[in-house]
Protein backbone atom coordinates (compact mmCIF):
# COMPACT_ATOMS: atom_id res chain seq x y z
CA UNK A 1 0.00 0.00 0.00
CA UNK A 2 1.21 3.43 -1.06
CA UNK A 3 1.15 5.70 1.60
CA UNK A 4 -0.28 8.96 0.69
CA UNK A 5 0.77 12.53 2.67
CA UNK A 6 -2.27 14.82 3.76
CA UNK A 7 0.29 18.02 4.39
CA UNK A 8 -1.22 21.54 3.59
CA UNK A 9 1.71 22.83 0.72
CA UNK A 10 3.48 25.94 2.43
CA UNK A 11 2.87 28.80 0.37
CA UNK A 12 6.95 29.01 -0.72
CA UNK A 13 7.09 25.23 -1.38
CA UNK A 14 9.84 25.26 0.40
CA UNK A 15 9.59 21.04 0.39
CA UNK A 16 10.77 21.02 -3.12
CA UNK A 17 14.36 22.66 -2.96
CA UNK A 18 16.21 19.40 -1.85
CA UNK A 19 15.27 17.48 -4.72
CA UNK A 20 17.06 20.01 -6.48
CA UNK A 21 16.67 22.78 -9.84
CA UNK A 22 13.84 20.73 -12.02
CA UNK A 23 11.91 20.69 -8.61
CA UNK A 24 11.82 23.93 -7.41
CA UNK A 25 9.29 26.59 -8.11
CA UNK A 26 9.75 30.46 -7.32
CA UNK A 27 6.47 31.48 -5.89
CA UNK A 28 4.73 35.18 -5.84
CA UNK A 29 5.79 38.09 -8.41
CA UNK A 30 8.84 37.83 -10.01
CA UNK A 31 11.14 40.45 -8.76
CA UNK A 32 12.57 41.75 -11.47
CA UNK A 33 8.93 42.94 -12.94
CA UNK A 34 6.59 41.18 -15.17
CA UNK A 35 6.86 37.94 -17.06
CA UNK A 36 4.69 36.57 -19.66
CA UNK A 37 2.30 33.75 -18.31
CA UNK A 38 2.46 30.24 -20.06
CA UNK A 39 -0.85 30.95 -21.28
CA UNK A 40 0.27 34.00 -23.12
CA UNK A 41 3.22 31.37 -24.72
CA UNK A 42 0.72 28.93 -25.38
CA UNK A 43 -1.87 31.30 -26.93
CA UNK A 44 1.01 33.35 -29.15
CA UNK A 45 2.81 30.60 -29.95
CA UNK A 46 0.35 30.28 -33.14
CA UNK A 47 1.69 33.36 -34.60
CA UNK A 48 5.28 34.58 -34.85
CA UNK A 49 6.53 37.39 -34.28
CA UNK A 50 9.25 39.48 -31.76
CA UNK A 51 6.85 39.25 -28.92
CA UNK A 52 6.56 35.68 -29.29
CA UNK A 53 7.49 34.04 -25.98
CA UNK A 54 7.59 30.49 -27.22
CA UNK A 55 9.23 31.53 -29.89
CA UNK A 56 11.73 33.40 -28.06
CA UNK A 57 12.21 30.00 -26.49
CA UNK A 58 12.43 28.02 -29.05
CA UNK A 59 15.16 30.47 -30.38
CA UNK A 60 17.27 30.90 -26.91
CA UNK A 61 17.59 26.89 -26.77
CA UNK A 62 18.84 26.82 -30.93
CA UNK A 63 21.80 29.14 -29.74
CA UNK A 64 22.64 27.61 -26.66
CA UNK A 65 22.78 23.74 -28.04
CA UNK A 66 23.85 24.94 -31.81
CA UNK A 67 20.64 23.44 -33.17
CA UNK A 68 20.58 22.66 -37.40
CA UNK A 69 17.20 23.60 -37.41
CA UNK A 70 14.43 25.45 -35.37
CA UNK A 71 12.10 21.91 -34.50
CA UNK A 72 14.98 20.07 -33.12
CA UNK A 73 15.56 23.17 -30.96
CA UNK A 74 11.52 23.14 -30.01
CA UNK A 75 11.47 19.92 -29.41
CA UNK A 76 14.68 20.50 -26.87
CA UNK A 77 12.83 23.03 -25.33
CA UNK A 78 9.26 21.17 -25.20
CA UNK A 79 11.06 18.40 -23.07
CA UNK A 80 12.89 20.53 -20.90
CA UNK A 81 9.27 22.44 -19.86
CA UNK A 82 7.80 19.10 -19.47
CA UNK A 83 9.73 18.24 -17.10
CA UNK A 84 10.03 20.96 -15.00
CA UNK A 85 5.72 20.76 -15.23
CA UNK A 86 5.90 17.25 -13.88
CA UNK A 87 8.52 17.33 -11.65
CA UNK A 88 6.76 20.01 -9.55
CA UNK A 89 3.49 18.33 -9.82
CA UNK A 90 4.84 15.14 -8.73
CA UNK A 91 6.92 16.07 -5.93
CA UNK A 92 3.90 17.60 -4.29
CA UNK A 93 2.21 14.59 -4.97
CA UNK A 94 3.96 12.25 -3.33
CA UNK A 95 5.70 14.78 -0.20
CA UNK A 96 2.56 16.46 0.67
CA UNK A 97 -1.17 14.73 -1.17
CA UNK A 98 -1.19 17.98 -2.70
CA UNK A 99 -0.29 19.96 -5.80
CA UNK A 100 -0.39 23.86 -6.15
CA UNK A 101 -2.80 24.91 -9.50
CA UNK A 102 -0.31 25.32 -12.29
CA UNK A 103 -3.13 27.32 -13.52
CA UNK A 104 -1.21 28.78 -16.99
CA UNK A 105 -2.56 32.05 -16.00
CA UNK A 106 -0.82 32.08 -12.63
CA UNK A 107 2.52 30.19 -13.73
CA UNK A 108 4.89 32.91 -15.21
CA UNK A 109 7.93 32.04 -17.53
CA UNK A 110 11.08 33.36 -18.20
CA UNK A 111 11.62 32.26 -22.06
CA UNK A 112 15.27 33.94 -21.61
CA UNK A 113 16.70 31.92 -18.93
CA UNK A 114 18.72 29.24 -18.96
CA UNK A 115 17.88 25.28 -18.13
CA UNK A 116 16.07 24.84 -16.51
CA UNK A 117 13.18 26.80 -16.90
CA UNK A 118 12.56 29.66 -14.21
CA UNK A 119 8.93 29.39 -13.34
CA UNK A 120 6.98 31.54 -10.93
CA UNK A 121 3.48 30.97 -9.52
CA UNK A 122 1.67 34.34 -8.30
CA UNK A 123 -0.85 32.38 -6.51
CA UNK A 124 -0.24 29.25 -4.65
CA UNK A 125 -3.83 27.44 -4.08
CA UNK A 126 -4.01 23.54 -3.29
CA UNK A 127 -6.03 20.73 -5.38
CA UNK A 128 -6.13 17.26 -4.82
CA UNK A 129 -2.82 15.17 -5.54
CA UNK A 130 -4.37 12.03 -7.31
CA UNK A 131 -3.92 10.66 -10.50
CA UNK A 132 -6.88 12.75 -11.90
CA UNK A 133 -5.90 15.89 -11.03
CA UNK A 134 -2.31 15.33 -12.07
CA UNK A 135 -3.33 14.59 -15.47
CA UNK A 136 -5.79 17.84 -15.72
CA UNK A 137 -3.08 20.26 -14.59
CA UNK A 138 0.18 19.02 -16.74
CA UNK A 139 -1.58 17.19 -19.45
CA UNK A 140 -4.72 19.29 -20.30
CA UNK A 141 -3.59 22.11 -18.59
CA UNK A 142 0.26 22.27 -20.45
CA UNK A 143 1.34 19.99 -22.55
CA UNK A 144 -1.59 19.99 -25.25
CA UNK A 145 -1.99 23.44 -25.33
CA UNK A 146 2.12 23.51 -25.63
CA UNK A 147 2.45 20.74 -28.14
CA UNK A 148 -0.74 21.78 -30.32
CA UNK A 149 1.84 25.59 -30.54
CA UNK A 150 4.94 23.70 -31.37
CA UNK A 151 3.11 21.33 -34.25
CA UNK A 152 1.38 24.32 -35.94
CA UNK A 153 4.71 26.28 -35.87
CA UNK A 154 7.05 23.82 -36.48
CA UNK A 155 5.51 20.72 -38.54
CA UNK A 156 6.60 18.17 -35.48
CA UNK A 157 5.03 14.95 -35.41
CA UNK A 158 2.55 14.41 -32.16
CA UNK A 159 4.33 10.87 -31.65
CA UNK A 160 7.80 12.93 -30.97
CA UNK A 161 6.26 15.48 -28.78
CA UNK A 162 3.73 12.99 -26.58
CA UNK A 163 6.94 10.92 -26.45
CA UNK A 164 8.65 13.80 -24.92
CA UNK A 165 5.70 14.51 -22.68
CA UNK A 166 6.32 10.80 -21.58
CA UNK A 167 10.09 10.60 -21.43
CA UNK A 168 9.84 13.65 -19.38
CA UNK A 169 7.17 12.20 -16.77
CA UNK A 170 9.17 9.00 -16.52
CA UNK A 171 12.31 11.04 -15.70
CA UNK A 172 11.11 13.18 -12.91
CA UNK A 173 9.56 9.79 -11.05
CA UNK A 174 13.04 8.37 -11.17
CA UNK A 175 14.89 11.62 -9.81
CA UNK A 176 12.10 11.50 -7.33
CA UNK A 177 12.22 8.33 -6.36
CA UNK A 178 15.86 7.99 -6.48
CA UNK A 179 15.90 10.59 -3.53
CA UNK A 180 13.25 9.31 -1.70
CA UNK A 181 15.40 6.15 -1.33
CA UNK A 182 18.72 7.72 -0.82
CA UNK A 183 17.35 9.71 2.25
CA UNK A 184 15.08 6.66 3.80
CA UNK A 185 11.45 6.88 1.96
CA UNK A 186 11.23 4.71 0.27
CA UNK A 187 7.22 4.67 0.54
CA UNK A 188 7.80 8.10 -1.22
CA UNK A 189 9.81 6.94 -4.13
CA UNK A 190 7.16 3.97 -4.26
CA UNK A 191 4.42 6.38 -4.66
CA UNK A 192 6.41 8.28 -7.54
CA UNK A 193 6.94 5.14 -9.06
CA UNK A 194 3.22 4.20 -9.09
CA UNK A 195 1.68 7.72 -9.88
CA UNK A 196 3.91 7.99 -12.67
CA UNK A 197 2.92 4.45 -14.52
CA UNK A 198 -0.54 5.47 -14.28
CA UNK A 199 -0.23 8.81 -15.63
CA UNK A 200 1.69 6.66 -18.60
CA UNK A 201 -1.71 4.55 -18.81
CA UNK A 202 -3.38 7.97 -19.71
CA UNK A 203 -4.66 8.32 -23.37
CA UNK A 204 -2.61 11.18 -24.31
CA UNK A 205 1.11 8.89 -23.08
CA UNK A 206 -0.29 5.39 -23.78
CA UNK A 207 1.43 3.89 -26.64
CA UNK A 208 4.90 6.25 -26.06
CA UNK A 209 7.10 3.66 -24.38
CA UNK A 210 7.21 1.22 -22.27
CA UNK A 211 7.54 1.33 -18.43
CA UNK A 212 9.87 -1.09 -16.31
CA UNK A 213 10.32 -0.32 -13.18
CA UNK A 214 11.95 3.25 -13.37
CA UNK A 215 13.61 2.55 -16.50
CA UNK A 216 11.57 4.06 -19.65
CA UNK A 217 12.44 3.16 -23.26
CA UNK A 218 10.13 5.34 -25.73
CA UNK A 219 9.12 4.77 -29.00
CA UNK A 220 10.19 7.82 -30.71
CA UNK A 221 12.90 10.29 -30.87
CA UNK A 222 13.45 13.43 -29.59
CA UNK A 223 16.27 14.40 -32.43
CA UNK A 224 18.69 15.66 -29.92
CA UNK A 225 20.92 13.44 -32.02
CA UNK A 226 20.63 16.35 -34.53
CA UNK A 227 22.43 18.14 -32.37
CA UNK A 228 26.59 18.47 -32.74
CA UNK A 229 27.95 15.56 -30.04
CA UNK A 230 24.33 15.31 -28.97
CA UNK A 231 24.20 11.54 -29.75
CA UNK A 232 21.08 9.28 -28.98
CA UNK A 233 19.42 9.39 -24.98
CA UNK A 234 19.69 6.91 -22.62
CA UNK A 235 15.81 5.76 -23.39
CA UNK A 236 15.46 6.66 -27.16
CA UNK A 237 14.00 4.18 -29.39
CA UNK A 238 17.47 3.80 -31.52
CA UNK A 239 20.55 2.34 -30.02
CA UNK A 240 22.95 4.84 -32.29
CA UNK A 241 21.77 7.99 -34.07
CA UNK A 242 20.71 7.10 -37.43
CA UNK A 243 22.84 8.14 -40.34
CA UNK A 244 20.07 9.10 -42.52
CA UNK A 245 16.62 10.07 -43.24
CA UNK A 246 16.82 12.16 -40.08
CA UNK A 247 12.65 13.20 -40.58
CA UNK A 248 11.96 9.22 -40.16
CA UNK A 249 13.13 10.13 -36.66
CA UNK A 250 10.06 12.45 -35.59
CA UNK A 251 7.18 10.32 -35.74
């Protein structure tokens, strides 16, 4: 039996700082005056242009990893936000029974920062920490809205960007439950463990990989082997980067 936390989240989330930077999430205003809201990213990233925050996103993460072309970089970028999304969502989850609303109205953004991604939540305001809610808040809440802005823009299969969504999920339960165990709770990491294969069940990540354990191997690729001396990741569907036909890769 999974033991479940009933622990009222402190309004800093203070809980989440040990499990280090994917974790963590600034709460209140940012200081250093407004940021766009991931709804505003979401919403804008249909249209380019230089107010674009997903685009100016998309953009930062080309320069910084020397992308060949604009949808590896998204798809970089999509992974890295996914994570951050569910690794905050689950380690509330499993520490306190609880997640904060990552309402995209009250989650801020700064598309200029580095990795990873410096989010801040004006408002923090508790909702149930089960498998439903979970999947409302990330799923429904982020990563359609997000992967519906990357397709349009940038031609990316769904398979490659769901696979991300999945990759990333399957990621954060391991960090989480490899800490849990390192420091003695290993009920915690348990509950990580089990939240996240259900989430995978979900029909939006069913069909992306398969689950053993904490070890995830996906079915598609994220193209970071596009990248120069990215090479494949540990649970990509190839074994080597393929040496051709790199577009067979996104699907």
């Amino acid at each position: 039996m999974v033991l479940l936390l009933s622990v009222d989240l402190d309004p800093g989330l203070a809980a989440l700082r040990p499990l280090g930077g994917f974790f963590v999430l600034h709460t209140g205003r940012p200081p250093h005056g407004p940021l766009p809201s991931l709804a505003q990213a979401y919403a804008r990233g249909q249209v380019q242009g230089p107010e674009d925050p997903l685009a100016a996103r998309v953009h930062r993460v080309a320069d910084a990893i020397g992308a060949p072309e604009l949808r590896v970089a998204a798809s970089v970028a999509q992974q890295a936000l996914a994570a951050r999304l569910w690794s905050v969502a689950l380690g509330c989850a499993v520490l306190h029974g609880r997640i904060p609303d990552l309402d995209p109205l009250l989650l801020h953004w700064d598309p200029d920062s580095g990795a990873p991604d410096d989010l801040w939540l004006t408002e923090v305001r508790p909702l149930p920490g089960d498998e439903a809610t979970v999947a409302d808040v990330v799923l429904h809440g982020h990563l359609r809205p997000l992967a519906a802005a990357l397709a349009d823009r940038h031609r990316i299969a769904s398979g490659l960007l769901w696979g991300n969504a999945a990759s990333a999920l399957a990621g954060a339960a391991r960090q989480l439950d490899l800490w849990a165990r390192a420091g003695g709770r290993p009920q915690a990491g348990d509950h990580a463990r089990h939240l996240a294969a259900r989430l995978l069940a979900h029909p939006l990540l069913l069909g992306t990989g398969a689950l053993a354990g904490t070890v995830f191997r996906r079915r598609s690729c994220c193209l970071y082997y596009r990248v120069p001396g990215g090479g494949v990741c540990g649970d990509c569907c190839f074994t080597r980067a393929p040496r051709s036909s790199p577009r067979a890769a996104s699907g």
